[in-house]
Protein backbone atom coordinates (compact mmCIF):
# COMPACT_ATOMS: atom_id res chain seq x y z
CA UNK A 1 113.70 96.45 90.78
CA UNK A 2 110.72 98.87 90.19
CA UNK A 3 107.94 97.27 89.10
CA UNK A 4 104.80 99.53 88.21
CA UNK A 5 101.24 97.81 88.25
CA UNK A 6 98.11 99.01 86.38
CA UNK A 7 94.46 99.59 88.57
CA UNK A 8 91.04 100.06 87.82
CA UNK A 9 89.55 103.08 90.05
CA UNK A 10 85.62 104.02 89.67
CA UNK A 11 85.34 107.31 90.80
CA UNK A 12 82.74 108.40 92.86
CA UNK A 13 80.85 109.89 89.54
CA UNK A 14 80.86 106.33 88.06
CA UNK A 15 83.87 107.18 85.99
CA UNK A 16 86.79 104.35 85.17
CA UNK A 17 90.00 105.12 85.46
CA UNK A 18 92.72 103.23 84.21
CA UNK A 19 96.10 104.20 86.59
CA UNK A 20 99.48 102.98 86.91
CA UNK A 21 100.82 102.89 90.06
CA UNK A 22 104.63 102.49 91.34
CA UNK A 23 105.42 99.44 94.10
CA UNK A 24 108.48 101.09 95.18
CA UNK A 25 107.69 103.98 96.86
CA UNK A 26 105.67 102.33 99.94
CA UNK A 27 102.11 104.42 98.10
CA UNK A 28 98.77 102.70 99.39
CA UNK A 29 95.42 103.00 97.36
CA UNK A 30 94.01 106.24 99.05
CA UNK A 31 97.61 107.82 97.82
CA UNK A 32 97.50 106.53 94.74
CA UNK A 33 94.00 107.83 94.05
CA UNK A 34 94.98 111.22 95.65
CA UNK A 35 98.23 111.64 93.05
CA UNK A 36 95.72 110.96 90.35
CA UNK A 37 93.23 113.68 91.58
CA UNK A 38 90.32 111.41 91.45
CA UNK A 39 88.92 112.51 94.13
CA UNK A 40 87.61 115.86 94.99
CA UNK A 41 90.61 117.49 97.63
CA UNK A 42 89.62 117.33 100.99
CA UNK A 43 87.05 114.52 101.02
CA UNK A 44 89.76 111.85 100.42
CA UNK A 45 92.54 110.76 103.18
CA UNK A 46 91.06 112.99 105.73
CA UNK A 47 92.93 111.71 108.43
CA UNK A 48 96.14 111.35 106.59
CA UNK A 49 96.18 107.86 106.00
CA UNK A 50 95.66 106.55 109.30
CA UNK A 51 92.35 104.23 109.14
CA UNK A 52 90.71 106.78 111.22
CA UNK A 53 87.94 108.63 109.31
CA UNK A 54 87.03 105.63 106.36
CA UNK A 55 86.89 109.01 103.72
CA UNK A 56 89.03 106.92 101.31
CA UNK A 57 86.64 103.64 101.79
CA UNK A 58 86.48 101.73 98.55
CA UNK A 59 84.63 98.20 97.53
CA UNK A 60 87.08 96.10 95.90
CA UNK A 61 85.48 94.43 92.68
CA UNK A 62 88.15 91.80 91.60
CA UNK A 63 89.15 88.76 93.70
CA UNK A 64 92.27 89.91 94.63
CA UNK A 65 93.93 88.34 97.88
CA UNK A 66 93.92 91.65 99.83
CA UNK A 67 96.21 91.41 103.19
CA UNK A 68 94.10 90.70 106.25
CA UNK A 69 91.83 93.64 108.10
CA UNK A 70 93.65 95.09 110.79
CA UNK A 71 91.40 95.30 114.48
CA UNK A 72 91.70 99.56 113.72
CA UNK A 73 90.41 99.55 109.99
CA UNK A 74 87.82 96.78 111.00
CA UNK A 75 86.72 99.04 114.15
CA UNK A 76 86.45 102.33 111.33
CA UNK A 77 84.40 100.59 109.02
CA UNK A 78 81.84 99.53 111.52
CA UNK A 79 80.92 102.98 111.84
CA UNK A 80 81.38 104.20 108.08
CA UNK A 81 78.25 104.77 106.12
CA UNK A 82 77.86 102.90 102.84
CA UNK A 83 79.82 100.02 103.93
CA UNK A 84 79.40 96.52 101.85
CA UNK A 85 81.08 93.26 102.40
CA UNK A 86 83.75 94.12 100.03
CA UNK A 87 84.35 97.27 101.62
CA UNK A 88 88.14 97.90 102.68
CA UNK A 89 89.76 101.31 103.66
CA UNK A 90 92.14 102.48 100.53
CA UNK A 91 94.85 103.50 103.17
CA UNK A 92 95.28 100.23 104.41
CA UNK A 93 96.10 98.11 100.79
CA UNK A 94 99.41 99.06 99.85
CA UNK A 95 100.40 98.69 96.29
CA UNK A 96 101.98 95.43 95.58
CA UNK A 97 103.20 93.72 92.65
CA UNK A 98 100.57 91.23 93.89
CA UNK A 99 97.69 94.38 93.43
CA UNK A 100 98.36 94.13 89.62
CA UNK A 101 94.82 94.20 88.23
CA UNK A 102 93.07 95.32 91.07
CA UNK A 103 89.57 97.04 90.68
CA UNK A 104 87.69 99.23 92.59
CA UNK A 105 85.27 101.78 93.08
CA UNK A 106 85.10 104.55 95.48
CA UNK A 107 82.52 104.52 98.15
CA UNK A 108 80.30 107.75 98.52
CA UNK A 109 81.64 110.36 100.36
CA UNK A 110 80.39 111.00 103.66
């Protein structure tokens, strides 16, 4: 069963968006927020998704239960810039009927 979920995305001009995004086609944040173009092309997903290059870092503003940080995307954000304690790389949440609701805001790009 398909089952879209709706998302709050501040851009990184302080802009809300209001998206929908689809749980059953395996998309993560950073893809979601690249379909939407909210995100200037090329300084978003860099490395393609990977948790590699922390370009699609994002701080997560509602208390969603977000799956736990893997050892790679805790290693990346050690070394991003801008990072908060409610940072989390947008390639590494996947979207989930569970991610219904979920707010964020784009870090500032490197």
């Amino acid at each position: 069963m398909s089952v879209d979920i709706n998302i709050k995305i501040t851009d990184r001009n302080g802009v809300t968006h209001e998206v929908v995004a689809p749980t059953d086609m395996a998309m993560n944040l950073m893809e979601v927020v690249r379909s939407y173009e909210l995100a200037e092309e090329g300084t978003i997903g860099v490395c393609g998704g990977m948790a590699m290059c922390a370009s699609c870092q994002c701080y997560v503003k509602s208390e969603h239960q977000l799956p736990e940080m893997t050892d790679d995307e805790d290693a990346m954000l050690a070394e991003a810039f801008y990072v908060e304690d409610n940072s989390r790389l947008g390639c590494q949440i996947q979207m989930t009927p569970e991610m219904d609701g979920l707010e964020v805001e784009l870090a500032p790009e490197m």
